[in-house]
C-alpha atoms as a PDB file:
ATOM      1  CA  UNK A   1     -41.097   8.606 -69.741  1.00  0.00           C
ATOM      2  CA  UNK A   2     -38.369   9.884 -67.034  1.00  0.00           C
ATOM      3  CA  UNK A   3     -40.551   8.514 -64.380  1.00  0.00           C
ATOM      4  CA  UNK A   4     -41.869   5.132 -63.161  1.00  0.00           C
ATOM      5  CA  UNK A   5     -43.046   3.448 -60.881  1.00  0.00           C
ATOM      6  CA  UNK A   6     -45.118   0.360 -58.775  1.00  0.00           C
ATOM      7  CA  UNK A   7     -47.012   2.170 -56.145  1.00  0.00           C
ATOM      8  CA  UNK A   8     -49.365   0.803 -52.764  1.00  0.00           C
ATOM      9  CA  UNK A   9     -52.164   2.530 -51.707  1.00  0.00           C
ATOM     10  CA  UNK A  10     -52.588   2.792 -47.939  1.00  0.00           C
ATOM     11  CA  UNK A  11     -55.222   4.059 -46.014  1.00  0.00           C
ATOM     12  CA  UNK A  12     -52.831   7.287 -45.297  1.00  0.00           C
ATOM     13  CA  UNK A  13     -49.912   7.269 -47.844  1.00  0.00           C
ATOM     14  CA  UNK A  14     -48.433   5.886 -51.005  1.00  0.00           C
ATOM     15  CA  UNK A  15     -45.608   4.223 -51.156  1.00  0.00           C
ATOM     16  CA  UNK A  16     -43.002   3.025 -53.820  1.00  0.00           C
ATOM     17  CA  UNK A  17     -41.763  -0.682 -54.410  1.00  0.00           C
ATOM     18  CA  UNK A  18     -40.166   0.049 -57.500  1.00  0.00           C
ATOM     19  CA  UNK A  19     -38.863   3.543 -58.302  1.00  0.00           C
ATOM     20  CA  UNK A  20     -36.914   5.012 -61.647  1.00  0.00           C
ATOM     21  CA  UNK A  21     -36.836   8.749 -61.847  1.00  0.00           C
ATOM     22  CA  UNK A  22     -38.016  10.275 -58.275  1.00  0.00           C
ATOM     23  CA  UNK A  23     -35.168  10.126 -56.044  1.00  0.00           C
ATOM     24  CA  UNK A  24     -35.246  10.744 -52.130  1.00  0.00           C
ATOM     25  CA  UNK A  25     -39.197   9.982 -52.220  1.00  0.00           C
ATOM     26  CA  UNK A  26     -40.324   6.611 -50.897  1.00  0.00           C
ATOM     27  CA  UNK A  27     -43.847   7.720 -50.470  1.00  0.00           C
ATOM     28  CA  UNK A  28     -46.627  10.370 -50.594  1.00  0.00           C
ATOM     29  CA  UNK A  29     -49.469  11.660 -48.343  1.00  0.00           C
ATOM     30  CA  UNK A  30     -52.601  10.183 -49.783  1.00  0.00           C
ATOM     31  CA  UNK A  31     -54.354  13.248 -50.623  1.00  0.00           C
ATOM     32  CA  UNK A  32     -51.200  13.761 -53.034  1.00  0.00           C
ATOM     33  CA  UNK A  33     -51.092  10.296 -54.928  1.00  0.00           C
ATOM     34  CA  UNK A  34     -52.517  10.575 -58.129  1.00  0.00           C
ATOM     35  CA  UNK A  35     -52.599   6.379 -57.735  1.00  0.00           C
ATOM     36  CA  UNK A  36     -55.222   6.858 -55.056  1.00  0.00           C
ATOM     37  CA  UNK A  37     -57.609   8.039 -57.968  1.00  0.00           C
ATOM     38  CA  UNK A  38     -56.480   5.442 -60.486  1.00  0.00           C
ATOM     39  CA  UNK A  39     -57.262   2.670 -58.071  1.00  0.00           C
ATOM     40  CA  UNK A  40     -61.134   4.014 -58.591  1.00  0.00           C
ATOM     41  CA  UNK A  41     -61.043   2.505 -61.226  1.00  0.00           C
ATOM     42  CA  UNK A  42     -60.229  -0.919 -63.438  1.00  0.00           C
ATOM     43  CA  UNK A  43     -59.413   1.430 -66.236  1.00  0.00           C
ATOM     44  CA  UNK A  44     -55.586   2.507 -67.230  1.00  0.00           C
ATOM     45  CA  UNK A  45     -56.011   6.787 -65.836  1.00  0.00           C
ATOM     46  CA  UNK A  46     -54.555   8.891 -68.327  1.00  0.00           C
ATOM     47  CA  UNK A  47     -53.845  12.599 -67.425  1.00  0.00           C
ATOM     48  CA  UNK A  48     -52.515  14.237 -70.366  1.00  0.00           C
ATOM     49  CA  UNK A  49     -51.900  17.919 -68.593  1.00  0.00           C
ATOM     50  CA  UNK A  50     -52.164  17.791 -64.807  1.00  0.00           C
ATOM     51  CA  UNK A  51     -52.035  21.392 -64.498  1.00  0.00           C
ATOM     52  CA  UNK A  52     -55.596  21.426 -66.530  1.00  0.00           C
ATOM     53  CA  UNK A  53     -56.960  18.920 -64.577  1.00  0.00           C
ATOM     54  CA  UNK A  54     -59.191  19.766 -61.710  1.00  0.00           C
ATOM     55  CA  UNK A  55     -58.460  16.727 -59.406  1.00  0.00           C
ATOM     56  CA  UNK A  56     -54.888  17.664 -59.861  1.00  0.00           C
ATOM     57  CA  UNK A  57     -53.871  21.400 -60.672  1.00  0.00           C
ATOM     58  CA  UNK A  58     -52.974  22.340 -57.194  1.00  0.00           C
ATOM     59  CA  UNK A  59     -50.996  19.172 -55.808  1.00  0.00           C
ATOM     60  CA  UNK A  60     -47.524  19.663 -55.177  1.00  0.00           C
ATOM     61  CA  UNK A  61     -46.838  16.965 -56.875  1.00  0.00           C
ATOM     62  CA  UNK A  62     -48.029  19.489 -59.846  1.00  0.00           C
ATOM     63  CA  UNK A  63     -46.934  23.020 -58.798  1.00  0.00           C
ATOM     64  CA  UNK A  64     -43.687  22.239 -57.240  1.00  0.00           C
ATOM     65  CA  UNK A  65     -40.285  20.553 -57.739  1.00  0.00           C
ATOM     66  CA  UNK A  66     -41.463  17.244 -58.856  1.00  0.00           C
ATOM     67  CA  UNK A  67     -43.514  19.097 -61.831  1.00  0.00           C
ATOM     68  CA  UNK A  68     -45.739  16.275 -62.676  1.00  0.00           C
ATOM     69  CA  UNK A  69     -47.957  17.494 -66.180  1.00  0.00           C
ATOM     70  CA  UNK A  70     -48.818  13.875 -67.687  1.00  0.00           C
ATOM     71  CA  UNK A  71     -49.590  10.527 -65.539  1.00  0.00           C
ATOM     72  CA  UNK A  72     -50.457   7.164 -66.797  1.00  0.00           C
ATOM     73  CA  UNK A  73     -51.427   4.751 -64.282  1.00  0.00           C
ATOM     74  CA  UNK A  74     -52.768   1.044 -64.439  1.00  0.00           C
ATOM     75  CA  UNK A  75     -54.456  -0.508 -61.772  1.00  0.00           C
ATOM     76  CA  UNK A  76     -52.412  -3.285 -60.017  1.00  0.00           C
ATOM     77  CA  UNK A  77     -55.553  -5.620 -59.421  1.00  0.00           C
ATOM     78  CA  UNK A  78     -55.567  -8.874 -57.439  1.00  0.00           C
ATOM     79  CA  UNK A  79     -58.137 -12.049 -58.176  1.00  0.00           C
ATOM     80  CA  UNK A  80     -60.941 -10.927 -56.016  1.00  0.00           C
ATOM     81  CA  UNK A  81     -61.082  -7.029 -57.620  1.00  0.00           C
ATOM     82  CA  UNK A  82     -59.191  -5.276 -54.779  1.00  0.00           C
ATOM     83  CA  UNK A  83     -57.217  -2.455 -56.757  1.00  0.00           C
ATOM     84  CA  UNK A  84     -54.031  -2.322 -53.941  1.00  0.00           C
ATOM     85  CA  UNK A  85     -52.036   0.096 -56.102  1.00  0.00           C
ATOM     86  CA  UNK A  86     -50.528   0.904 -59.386  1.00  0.00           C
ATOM     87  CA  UNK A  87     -48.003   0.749 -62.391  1.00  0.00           C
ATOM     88  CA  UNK A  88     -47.450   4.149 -62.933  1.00  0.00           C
ATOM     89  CA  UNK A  89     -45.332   6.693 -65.699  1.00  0.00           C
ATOM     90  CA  UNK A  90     -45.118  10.278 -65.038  1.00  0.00           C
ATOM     91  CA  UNK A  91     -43.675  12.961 -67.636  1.00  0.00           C
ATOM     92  CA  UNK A  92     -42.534  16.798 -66.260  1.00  0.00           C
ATOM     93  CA  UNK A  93     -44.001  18.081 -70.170  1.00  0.00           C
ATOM     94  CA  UNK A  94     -47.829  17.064 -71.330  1.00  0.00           C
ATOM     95  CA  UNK A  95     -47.446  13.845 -73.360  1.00  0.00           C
ATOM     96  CA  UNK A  96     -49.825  10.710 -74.283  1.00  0.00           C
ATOM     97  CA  UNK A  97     -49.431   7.060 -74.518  1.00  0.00           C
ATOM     98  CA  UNK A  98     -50.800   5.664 -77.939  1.00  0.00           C
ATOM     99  CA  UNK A  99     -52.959   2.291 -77.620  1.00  0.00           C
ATOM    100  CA  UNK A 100     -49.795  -0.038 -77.498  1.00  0.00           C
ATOM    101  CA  UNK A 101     -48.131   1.619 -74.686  1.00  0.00           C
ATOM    102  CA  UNK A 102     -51.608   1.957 -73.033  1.00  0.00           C
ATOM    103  CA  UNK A 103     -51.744  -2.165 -73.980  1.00  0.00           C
ATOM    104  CA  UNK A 104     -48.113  -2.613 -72.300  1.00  0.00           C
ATOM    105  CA  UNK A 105     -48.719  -0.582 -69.192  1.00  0.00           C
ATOM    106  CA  UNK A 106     -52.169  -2.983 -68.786  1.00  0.00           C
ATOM    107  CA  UNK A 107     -49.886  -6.097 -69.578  1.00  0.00           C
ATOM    108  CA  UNK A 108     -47.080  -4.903 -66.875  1.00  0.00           C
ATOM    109  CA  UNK A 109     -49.766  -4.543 -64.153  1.00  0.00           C
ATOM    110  CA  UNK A 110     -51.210  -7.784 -64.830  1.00  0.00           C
ATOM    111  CA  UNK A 111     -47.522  -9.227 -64.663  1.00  0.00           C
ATOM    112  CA  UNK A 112     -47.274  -7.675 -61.261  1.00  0.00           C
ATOM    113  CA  UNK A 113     -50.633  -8.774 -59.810  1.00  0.00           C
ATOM    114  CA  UNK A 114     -49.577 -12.223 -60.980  1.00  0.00           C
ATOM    115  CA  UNK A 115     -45.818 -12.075 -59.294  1.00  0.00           C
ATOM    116  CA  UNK A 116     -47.455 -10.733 -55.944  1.00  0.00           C
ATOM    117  CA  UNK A 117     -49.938 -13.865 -55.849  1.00  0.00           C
ATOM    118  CA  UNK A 118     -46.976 -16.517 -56.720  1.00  0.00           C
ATOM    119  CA  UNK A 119     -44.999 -14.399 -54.243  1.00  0.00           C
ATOM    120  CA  UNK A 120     -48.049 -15.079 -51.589  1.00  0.00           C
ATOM    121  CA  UNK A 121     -48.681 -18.682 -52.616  1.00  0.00           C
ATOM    122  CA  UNK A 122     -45.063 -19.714 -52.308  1.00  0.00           C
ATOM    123  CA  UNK A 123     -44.674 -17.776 -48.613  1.00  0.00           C
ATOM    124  CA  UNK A 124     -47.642 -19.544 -47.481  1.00  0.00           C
ATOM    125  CA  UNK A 125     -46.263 -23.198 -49.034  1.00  0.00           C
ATOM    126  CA  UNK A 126     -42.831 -22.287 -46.571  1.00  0.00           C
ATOM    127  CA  UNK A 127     -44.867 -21.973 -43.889  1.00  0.00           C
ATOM    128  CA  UNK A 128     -46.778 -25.318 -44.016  1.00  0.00           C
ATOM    129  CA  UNK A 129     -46.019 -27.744 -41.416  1.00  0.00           C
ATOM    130  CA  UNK A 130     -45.186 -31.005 -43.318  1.00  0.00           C
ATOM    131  CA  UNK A 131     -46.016 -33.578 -40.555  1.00  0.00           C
END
């Protein structure tokens, strides 16, 4: 896939961590990120042809220069069920994942959800007062 990418969900925007493949954006108006509807979810969302999608046919993201027609997009999930965001790959030409990329996508999410909790656990351990 030309595109991917670890995504937030906010209460008003989207925004990238991780980017390949969509230079000069950093983030997206909510009502644009197709991550705000995977995060429904605990399933992987798989949109095969964005243009025949009704959810998706008339965002931006879809008619203009960013020409999004497949999305993949994993949940990034933390311990208590809170879906924060998403491991995403995006394709400009309709495309599918078989069940091992589906599998890997899953697996690289999980990977994520696990770095942002040591991540957490170790700035929390810097801030302890020893005495």
């Amino acid at each position: 896939m030309p595109i991917a990418f670890i995504s937030f969900i906010e209460e008003d925007r989207q925004w990238f961590k991780s980017k390949i493949g969509l230079d000069g954006i950093s983030e997206t108006p909510i009502e644009h990120a197709f991550c705000a509807y995977t995060i429904l979810s605990t399933e992987t969302m798989i949109v095969q042809d964005a243009t025949r999608d009704a959810r998706f046919k008339d965002n931006p993201l879809v008619t203009g220069e960013t020409n999004i027609r497949f999305y993949a997009g994993a949940p990034i999930t933390l311990p208590l069920g809170e879906r924060i965001g998403s491991l995403s790959v995006i394709d400009t030409k309709v495309n599918e994942l078989d069940g091992y990329k589906i599998a890997a996508l899953e697996g690289f999410a999980k990977v994520i959800s696990q770095s942002l909790l040591i991540r957490d656990i170790h700035s929390r351990a810097s801030h302890v007062d020893p005495t």
